[in-house]
N, C-alpha and C. Protein backbone atom coordinates (compact mmCIF):
# COMPACT_ATOMS: atom_id res chain seq x y z
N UNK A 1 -11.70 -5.48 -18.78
CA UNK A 1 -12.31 -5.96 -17.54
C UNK A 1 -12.83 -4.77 -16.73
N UNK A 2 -14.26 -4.83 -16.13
CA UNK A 2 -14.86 -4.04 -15.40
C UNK A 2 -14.44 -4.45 -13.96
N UNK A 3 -14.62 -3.53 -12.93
CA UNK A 3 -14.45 -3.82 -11.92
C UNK A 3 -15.70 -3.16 -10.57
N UNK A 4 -16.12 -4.09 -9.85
CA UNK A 4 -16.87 -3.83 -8.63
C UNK A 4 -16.45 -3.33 -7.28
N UNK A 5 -15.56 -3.88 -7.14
CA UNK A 5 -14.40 -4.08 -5.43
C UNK A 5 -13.25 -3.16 -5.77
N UNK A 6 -12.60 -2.60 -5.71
CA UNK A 6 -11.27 -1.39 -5.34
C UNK A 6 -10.84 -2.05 -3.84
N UNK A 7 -9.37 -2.98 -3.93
CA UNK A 7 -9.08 -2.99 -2.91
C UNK A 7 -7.51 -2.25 -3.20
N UNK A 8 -7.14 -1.57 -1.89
CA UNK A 8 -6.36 -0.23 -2.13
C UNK A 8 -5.08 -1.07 -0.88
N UNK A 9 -3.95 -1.21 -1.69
CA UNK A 9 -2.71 -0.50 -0.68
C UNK A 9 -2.86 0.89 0.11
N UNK A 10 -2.07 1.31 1.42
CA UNK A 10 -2.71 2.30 1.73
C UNK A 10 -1.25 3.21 1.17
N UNK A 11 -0.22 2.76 2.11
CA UNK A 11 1.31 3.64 2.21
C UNK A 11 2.26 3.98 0.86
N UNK A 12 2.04 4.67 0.33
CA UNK A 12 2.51 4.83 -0.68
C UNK A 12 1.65 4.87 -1.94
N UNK A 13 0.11 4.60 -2.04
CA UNK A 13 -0.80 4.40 -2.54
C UNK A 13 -1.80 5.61 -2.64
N UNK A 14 -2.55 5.43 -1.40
CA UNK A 14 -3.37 6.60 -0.93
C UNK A 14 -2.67 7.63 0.06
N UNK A 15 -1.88 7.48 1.12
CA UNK A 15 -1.03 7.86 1.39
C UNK A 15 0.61 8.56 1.29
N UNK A 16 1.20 9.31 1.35
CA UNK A 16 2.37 9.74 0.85
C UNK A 16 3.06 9.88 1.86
N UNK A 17 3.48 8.38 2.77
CA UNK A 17 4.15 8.39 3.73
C UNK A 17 5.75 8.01 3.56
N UNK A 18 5.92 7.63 2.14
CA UNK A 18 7.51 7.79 2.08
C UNK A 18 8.48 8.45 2.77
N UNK A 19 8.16 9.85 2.79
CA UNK A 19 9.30 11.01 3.07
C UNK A 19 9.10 10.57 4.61
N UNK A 20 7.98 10.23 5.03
CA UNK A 20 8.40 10.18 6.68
C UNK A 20 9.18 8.79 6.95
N UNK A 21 8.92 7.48 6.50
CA UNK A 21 9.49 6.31 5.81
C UNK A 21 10.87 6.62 6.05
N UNK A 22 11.08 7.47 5.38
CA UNK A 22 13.06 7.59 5.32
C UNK A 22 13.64 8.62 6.35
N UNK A 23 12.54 9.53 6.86
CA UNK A 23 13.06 9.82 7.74
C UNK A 23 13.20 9.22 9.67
N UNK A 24 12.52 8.15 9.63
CA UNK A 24 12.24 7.43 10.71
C UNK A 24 13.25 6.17 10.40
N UNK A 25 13.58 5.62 9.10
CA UNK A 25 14.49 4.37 8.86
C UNK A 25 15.57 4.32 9.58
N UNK A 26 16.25 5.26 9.66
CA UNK A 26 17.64 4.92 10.25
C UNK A 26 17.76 5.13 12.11
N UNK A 27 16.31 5.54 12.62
CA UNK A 27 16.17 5.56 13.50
C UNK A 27 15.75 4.06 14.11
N UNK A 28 15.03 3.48 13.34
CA UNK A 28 14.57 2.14 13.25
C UNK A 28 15.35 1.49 13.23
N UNK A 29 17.00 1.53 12.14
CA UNK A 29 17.68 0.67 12.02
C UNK A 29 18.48 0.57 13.17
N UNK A 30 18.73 1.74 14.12
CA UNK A 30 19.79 1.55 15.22
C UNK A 30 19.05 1.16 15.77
N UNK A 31 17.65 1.15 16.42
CA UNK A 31 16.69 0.29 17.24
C UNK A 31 17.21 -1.07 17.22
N UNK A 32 16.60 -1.69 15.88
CA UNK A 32 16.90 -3.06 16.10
C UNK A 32 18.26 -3.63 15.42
N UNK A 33 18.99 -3.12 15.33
CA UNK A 33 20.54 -3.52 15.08
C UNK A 33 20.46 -3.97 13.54
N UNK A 34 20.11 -3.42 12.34
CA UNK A 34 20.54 -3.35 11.39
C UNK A 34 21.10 -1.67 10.45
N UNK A 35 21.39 -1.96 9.18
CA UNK A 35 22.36 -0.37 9.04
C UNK A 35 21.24 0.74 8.51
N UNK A 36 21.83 1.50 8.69
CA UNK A 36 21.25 2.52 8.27
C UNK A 36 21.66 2.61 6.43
N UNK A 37 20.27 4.03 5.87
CA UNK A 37 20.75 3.88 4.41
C UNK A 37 21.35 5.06 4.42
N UNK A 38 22.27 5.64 3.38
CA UNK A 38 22.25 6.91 3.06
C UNK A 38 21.13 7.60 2.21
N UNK A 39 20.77 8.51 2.82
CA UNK A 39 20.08 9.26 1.79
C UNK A 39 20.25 9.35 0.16
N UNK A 40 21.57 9.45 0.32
CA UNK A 40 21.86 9.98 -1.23
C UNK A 40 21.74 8.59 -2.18
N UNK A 41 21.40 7.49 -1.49
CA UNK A 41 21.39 6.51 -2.29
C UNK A 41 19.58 5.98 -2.75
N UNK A 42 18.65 6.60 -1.83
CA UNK A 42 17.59 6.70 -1.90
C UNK A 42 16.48 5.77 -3.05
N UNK A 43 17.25 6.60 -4.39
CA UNK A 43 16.74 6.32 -5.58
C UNK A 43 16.89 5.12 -6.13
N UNK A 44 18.40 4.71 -5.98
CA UNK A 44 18.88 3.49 -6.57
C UNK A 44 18.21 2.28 -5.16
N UNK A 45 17.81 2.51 -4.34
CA UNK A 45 17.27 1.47 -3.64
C UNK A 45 15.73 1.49 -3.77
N UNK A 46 15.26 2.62 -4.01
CA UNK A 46 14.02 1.99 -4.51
C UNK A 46 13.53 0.89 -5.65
N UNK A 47 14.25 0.92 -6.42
CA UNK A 47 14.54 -0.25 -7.14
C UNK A 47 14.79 -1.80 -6.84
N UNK A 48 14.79 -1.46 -5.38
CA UNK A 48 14.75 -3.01 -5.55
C UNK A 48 13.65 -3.51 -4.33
N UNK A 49 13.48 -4.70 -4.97
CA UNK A 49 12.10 -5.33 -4.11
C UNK A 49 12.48 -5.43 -2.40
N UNK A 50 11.53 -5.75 -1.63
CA UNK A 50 11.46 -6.11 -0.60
C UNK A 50 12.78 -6.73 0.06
N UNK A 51 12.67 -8.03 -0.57
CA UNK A 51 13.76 -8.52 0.10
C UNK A 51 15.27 -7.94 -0.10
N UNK A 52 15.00 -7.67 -1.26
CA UNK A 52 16.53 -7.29 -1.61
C UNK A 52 17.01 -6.03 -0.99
N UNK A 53 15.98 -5.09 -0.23
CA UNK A 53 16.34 -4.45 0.78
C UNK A 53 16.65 -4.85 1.99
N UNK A 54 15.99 -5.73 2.66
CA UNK A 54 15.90 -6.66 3.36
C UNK A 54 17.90 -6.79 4.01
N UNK A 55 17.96 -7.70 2.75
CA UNK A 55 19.55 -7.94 2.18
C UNK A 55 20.65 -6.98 2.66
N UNK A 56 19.96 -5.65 1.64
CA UNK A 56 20.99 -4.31 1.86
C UNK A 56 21.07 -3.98 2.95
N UNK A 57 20.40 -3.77 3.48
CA UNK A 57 20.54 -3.24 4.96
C UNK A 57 20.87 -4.84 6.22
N UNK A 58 20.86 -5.68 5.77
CA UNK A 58 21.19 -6.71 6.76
C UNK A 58 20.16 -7.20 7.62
N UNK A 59 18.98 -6.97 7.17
CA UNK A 59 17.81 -7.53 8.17
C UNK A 59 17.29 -8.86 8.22
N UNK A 60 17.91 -9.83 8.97
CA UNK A 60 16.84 -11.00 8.76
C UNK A 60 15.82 -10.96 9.16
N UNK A 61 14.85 -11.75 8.39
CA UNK A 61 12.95 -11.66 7.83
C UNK A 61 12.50 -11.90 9.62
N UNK A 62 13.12 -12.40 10.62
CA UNK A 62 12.76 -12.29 12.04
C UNK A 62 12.79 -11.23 12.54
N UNK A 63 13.21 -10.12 12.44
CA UNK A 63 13.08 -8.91 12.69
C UNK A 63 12.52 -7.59 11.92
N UNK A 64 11.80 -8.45 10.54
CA UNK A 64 10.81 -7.62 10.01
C UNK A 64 9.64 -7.32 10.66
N UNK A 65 9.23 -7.77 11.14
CA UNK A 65 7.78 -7.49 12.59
C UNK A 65 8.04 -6.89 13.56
N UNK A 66 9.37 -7.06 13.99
CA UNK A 66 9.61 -5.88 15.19
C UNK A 66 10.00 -4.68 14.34
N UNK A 67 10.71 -4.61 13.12
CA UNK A 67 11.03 -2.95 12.68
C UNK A 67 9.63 -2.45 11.95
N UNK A 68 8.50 -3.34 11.42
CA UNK A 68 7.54 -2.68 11.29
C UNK A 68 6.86 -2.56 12.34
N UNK A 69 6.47 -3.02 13.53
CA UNK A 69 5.73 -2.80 14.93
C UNK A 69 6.39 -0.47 14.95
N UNK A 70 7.41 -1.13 15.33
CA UNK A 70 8.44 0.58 15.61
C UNK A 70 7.84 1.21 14.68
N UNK A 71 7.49 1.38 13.35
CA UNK A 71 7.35 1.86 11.96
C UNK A 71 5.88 2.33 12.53
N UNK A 72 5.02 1.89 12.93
CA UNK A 72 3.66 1.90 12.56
C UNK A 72 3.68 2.53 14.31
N UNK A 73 4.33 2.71 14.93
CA UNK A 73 4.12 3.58 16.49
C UNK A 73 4.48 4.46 16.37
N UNK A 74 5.73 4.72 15.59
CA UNK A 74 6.24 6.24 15.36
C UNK A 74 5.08 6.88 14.04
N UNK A 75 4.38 6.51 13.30
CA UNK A 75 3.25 6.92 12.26
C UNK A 75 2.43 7.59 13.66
N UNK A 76 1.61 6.74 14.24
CA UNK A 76 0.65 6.65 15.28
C UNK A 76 1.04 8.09 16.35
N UNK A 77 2.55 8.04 16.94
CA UNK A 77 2.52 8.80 17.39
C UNK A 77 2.83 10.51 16.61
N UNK A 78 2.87 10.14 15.35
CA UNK A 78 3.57 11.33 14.20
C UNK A 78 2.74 11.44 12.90
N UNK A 79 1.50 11.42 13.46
CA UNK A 79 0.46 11.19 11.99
C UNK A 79 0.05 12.26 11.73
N UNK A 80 -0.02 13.29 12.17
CA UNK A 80 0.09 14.46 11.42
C UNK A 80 0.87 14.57 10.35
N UNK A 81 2.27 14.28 10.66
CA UNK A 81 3.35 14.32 9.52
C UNK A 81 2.92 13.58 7.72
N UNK A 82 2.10 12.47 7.85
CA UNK A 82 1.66 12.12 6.78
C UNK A 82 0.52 12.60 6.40
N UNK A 83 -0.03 12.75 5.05
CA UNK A 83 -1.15 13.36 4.36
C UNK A 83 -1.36 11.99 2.93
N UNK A 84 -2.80 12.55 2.76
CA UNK A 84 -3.11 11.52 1.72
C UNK A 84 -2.29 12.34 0.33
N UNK A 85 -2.38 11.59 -0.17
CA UNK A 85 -2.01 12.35 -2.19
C UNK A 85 -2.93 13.44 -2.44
N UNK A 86 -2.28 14.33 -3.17
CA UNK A 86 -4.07 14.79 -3.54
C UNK A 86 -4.80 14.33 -4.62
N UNK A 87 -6.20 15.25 -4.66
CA UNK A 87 -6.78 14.24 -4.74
C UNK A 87 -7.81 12.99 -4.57
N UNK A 88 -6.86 12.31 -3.72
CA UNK A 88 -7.18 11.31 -3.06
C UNK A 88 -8.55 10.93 -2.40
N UNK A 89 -8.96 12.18 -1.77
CA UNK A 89 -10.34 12.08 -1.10
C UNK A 89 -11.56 12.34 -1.82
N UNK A 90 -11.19 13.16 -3.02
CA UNK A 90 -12.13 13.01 -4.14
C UNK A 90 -12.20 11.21 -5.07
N UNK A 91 -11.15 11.07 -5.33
CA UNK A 91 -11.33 9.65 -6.05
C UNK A 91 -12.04 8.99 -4.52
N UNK A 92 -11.69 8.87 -4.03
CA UNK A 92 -12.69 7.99 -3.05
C UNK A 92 -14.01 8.21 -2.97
N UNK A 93 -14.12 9.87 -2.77
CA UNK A 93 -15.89 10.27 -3.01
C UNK A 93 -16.66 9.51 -4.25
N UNK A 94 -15.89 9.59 -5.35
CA UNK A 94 -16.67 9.22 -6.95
C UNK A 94 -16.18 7.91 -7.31
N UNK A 95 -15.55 7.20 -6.48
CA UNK A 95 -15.92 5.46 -6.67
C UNK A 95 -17.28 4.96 -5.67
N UNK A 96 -17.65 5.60 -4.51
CA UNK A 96 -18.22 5.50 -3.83
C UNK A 96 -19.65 5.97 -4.37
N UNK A 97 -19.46 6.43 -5.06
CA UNK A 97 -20.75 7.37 -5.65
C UNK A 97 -21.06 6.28 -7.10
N UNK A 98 -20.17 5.34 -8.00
CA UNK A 98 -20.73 4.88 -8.44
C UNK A 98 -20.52 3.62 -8.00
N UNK A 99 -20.40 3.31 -6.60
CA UNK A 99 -21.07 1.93 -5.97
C UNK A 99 -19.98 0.85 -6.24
N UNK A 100 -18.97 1.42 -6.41
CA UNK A 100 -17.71 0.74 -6.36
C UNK A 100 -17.53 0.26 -5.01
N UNK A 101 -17.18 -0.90 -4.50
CA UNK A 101 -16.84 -1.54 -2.93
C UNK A 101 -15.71 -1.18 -2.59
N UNK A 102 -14.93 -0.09 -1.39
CA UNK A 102 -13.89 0.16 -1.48
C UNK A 102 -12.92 -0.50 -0.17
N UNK A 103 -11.76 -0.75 -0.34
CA UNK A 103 -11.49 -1.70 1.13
C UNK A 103 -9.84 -1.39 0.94
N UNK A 104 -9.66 -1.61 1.75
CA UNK A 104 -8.07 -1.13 2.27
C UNK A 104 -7.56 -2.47 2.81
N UNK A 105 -6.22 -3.41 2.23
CA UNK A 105 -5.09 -4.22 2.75
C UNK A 105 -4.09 -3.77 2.71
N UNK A 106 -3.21 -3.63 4.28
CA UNK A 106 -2.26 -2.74 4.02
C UNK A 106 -1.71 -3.62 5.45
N UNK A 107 -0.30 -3.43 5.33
CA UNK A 107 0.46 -3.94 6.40
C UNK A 107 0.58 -2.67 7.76
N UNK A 108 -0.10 -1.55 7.73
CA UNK A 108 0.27 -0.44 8.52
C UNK A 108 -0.91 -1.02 9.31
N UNK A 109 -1.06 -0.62 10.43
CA UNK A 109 -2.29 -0.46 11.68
C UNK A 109 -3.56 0.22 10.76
N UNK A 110 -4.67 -0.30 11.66
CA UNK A 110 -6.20 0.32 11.53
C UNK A 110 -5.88 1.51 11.63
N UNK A 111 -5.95 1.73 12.91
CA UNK A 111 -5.61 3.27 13.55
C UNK A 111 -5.05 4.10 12.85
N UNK A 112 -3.98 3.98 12.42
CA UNK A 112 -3.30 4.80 11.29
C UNK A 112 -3.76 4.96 10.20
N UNK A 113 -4.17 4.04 9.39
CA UNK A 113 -4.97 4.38 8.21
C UNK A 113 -6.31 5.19 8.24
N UNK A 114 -7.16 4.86 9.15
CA UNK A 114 -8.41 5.85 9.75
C UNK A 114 -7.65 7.24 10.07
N UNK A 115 -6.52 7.31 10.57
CA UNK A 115 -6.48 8.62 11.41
C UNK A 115 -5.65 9.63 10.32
N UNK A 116 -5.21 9.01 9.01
CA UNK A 116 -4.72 9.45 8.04
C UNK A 116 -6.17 10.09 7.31
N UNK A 117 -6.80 9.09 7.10
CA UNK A 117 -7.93 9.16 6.29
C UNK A 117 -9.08 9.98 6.68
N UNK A 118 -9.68 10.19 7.93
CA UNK A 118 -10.04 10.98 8.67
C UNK A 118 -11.32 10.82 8.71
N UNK A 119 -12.25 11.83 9.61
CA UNK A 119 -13.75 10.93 9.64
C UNK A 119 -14.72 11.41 8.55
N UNK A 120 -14.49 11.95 7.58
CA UNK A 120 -15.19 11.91 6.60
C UNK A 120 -14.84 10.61 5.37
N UNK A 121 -13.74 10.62 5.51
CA UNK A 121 -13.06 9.50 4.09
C UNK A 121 -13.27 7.62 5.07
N UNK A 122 -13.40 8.20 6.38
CA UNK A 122 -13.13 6.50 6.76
C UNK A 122 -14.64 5.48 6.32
N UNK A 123 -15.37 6.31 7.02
CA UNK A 123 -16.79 5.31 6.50
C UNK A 123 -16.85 5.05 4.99
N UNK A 124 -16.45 5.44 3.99
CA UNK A 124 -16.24 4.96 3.14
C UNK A 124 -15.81 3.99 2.65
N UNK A 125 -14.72 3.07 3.30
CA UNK A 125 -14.19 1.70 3.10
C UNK A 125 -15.25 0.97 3.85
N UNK A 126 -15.35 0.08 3.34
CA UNK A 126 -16.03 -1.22 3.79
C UNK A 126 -15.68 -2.28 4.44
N UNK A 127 -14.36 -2.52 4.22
CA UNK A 127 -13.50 -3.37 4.75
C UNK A 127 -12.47 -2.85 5.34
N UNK A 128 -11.96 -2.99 6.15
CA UNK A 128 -10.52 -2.63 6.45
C UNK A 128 -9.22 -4.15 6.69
N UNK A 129 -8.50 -4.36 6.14
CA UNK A 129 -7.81 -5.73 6.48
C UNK A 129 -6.20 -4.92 6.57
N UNK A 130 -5.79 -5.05 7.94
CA UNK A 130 -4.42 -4.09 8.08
C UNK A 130 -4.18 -4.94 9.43
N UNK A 131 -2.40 -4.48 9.47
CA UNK A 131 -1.70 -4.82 10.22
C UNK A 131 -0.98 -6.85 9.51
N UNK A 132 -0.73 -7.21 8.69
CA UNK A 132 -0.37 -8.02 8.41
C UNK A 132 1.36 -7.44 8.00
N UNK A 133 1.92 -8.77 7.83
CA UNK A 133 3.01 -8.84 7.07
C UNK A 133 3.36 -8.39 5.61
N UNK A 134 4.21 -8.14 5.36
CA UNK A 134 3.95 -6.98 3.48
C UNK A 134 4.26 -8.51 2.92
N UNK A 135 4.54 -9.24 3.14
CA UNK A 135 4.52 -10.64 2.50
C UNK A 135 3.19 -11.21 3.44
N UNK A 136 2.14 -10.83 3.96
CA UNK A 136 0.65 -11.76 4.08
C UNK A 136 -0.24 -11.35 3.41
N UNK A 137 -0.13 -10.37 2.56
CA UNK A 137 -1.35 -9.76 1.73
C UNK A 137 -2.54 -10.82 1.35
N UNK A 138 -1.58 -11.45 0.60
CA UNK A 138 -2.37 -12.51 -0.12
C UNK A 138 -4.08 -12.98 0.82
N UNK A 139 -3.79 -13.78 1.89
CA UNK A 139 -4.70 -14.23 2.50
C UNK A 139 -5.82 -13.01 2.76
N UNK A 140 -5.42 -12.00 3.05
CA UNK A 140 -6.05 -10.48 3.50
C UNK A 140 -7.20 -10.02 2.13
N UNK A 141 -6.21 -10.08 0.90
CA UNK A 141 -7.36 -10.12 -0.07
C UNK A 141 -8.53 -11.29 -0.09
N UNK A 142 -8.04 -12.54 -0.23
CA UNK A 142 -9.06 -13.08 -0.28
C UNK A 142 -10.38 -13.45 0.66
N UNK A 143 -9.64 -12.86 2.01
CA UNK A 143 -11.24 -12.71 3.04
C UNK A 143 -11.98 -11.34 2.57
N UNK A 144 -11.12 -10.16 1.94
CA UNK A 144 -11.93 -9.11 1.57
C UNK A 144 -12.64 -9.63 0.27
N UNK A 145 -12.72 -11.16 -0.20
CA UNK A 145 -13.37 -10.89 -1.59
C UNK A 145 -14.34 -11.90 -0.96
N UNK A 146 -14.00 -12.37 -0.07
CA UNK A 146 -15.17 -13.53 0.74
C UNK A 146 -16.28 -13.27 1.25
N UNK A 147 -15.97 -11.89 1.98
CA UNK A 147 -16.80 -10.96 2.80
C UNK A 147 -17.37 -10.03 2.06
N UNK A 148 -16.92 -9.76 0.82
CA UNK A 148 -17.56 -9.01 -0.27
C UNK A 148 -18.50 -9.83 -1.28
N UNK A 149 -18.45 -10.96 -0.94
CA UNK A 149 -19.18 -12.05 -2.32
C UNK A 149 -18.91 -11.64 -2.95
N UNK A 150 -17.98 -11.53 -4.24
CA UNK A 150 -17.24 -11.06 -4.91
C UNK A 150 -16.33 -12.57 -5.51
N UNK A 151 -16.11 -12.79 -6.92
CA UNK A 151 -15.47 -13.07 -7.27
C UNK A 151 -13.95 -12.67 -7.78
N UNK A 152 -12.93 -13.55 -7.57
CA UNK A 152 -11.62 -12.32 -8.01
C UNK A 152 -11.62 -11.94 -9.36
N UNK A 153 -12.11 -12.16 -10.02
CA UNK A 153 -12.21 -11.06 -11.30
C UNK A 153 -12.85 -9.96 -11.35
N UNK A 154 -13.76 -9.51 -9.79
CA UNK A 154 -14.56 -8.38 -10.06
C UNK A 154 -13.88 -7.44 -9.19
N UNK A 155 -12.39 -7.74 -8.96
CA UNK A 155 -11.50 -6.95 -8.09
C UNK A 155 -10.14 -6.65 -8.54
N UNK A 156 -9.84 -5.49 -8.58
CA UNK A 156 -8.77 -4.61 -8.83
C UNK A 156 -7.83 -4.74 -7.79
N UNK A 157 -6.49 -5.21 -7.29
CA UNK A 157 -5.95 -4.21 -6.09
C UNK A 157 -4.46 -3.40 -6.73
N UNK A 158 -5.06 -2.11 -6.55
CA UNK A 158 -3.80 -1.31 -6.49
C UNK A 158 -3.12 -0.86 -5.28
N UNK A 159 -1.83 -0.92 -5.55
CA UNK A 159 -0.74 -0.82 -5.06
C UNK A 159 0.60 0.17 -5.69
N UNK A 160 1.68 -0.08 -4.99
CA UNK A 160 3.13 0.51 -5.48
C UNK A 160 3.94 -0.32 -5.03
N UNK A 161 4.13 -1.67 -4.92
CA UNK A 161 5.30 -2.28 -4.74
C UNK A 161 5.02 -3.78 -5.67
N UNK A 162 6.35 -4.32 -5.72
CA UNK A 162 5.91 -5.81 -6.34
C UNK A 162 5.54 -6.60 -5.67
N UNK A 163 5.62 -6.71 -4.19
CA UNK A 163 4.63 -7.66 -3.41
C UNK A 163 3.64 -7.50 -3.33
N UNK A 164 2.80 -6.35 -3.73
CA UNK A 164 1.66 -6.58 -3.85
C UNK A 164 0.72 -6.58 -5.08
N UNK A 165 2.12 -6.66 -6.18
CA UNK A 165 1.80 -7.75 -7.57
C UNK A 165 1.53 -9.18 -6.81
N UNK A 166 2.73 -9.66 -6.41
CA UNK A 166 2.50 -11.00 -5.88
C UNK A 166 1.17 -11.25 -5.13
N UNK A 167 0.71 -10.57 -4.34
CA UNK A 167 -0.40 -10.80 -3.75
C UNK A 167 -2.00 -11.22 -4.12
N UNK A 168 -1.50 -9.93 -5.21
CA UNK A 168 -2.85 -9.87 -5.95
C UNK A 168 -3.08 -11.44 -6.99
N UNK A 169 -2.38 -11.11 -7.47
CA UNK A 169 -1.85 -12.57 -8.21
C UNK A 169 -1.87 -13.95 -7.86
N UNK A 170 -1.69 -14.06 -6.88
CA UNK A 170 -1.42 -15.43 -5.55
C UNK A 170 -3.60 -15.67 -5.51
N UNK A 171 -4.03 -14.22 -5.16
CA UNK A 171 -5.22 -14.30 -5.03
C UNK A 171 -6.41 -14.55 -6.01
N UNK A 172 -5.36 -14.20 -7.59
CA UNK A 172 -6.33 -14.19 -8.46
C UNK A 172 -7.15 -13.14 -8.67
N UNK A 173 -6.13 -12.05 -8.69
CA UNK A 173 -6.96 -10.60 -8.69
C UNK A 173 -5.91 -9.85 -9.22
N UNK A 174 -6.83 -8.92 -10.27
CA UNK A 174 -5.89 -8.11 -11.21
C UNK A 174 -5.11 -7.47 -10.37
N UNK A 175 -3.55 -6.78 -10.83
CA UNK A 175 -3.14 -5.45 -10.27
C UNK A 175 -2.70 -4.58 -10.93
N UNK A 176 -2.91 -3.01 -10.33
CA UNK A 176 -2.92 -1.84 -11.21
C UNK A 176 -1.67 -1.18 -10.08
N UNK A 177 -0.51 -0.84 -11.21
CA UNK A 177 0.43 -0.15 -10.65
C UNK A 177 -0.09 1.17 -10.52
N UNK A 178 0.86 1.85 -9.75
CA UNK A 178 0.41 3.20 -9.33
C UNK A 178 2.17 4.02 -9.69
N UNK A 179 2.40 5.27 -10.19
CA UNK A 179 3.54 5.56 -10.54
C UNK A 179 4.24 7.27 -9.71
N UNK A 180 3.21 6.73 -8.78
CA UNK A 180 3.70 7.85 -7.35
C UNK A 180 4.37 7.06 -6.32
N UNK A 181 4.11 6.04 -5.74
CA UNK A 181 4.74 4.79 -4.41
C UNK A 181 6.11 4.73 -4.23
N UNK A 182 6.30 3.96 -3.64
CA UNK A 182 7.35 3.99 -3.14
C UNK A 182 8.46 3.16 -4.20
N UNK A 183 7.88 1.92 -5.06
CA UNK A 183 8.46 1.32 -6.24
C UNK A 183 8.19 2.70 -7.33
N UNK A 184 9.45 2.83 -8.21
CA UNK A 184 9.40 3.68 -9.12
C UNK A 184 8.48 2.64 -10.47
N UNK A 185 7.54 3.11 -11.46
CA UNK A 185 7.00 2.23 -12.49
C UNK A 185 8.13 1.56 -13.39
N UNK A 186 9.13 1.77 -13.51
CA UNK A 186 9.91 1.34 -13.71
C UNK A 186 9.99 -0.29 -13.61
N UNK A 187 10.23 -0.04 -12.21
CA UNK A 187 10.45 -2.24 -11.64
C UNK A 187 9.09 -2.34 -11.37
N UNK A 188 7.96 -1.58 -11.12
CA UNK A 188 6.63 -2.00 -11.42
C UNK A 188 5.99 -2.88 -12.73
N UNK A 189 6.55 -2.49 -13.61
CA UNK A 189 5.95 -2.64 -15.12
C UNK A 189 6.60 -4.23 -15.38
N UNK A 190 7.59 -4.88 -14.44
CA UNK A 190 8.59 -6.16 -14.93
C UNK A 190 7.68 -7.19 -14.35
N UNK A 191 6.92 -6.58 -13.54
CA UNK A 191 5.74 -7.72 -12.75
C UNK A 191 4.58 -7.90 -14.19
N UNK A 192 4.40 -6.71 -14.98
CA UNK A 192 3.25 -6.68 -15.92
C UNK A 192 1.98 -6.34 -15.05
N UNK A 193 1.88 -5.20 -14.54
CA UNK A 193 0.67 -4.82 -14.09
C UNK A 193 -0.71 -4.38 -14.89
N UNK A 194 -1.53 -5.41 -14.79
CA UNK A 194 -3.21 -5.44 -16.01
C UNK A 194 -3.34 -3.84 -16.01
N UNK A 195 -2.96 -3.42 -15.18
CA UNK A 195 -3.25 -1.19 -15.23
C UNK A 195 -2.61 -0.41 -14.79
N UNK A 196 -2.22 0.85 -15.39
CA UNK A 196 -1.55 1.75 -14.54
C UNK A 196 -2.48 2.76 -14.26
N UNK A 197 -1.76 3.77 -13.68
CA UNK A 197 -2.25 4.86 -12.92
C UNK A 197 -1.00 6.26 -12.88
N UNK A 198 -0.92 7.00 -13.60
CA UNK A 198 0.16 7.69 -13.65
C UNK A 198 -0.02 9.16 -12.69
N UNK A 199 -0.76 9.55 -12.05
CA UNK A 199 -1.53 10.13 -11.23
C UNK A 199 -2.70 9.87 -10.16
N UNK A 200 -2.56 10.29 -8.98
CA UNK A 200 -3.56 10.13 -8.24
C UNK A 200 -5.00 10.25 -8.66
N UNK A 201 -5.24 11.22 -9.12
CA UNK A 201 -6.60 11.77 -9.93
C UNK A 201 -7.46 10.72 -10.89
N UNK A 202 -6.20 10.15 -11.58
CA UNK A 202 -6.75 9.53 -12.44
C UNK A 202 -7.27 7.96 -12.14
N UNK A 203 -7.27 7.75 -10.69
CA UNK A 203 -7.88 6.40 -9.77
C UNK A 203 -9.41 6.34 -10.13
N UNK A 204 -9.46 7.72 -10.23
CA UNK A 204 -11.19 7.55 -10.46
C UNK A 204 -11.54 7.13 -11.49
N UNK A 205 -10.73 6.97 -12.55
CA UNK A 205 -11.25 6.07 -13.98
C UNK A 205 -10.99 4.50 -14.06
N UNK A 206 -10.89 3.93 -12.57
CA UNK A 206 -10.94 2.81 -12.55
C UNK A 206 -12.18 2.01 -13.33
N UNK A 207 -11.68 0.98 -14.43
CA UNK A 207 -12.86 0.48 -14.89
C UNK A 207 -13.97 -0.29 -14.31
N UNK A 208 -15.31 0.04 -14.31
CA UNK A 208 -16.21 -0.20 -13.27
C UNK A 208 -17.61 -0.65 -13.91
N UNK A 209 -18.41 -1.53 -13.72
CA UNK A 209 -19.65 -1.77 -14.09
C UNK A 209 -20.44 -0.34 -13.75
């Protein structure tokens, strides 16, 4: 399958905001009254999906919008601290160059993703669909394939987590794991992702008309 549309996860994707991720979590968690993680357990919790963090740490799904609201103000006010992959701003130059449609769904703020991305890399997306729920993707792709006239077979979305297997999927649009994110490829690969990506660099060989 060729592809026209590149719609991109940003955090963990194009972005390498993990390390700040864990260092803001347990600040987050005394905020809104759930636990903190240990560090040293890090690895073995990346492994598990969404909710099942959710779980570990004791968060009910009603207070997932207020600990990501906190998440995405402390980015905003600390965005220096994050950087794209490298890389990164080249694969964006040479999808753009062969007329690839590029668009960003991501549960983080506009603002943040632009101010990560910066003013040479931002005019480059076409779409921007951000600030949703990491469980609303779904709907987010399919206005980016609406607004793109685009059918979902002429769209890729990569990501690093399994919800946004689910998403893509829900939408009827391939997904290509990525094996830098915040999901290790590991519990990526149990979803069956149509592509991987074992490096940033190698985004640019996305298959393309």
């Amino acid at each position: 399958m060729r592809y026209r549309l590149a719609i991109f996860d940003f955090d963990g994707t194009l972005a390498d905001s993990f390390p700040f991720f864990l260092s803001v979590f347990n600040r987050i968690a005394d905020e809104h009254g759930f636990r903190r993680i240990d560090h040293a357990h890090v690895e073995r919790l990346r492994h598990y999906g969404t909710r099942e963090m959710m779980r570990e740490v004791g968060m009910p799904a009603w207070k997932l919008p207020l600990a990501a609201a906190s998440f995405k103000t402390l980015m905003r006010e600390n965005a220096g601290q994050v950087r794209l992959f490298p890389q990164v701003d080249h694969v964006l130059r040479a999808l753009a160059r062969d007329n690839v449609k590029l668009t960003i769904v991501s549960s983080n703020a506009e603002d943040n993703v632009r101010q990560v991305l910066g003013p040479e890399l931002s005019p480059l997306i076409s779409q921007y669909e951000c600030g949703m729920s990491i469980f609303g993707k779904t709907a987010r792709i399919r206005k980016v394939l609406k607004r793109a006239a685009m059918a979902p077979d002429s769209a890729l979305y990569i990501g690093d987590q399994t919800t946004d297997a689910d998403a893509a999927r829900r939408a009827g649009v391939a997904f290509a794991a990525v094996h830098w994110g915040y999901a290790p490829i590991e519990a990526l690969r149990k979803v069956a992702p149509e592509h991987e990506f074992d490096l940033p660099a190698s985004l640019a060989a996305i298959p393309t008309l």
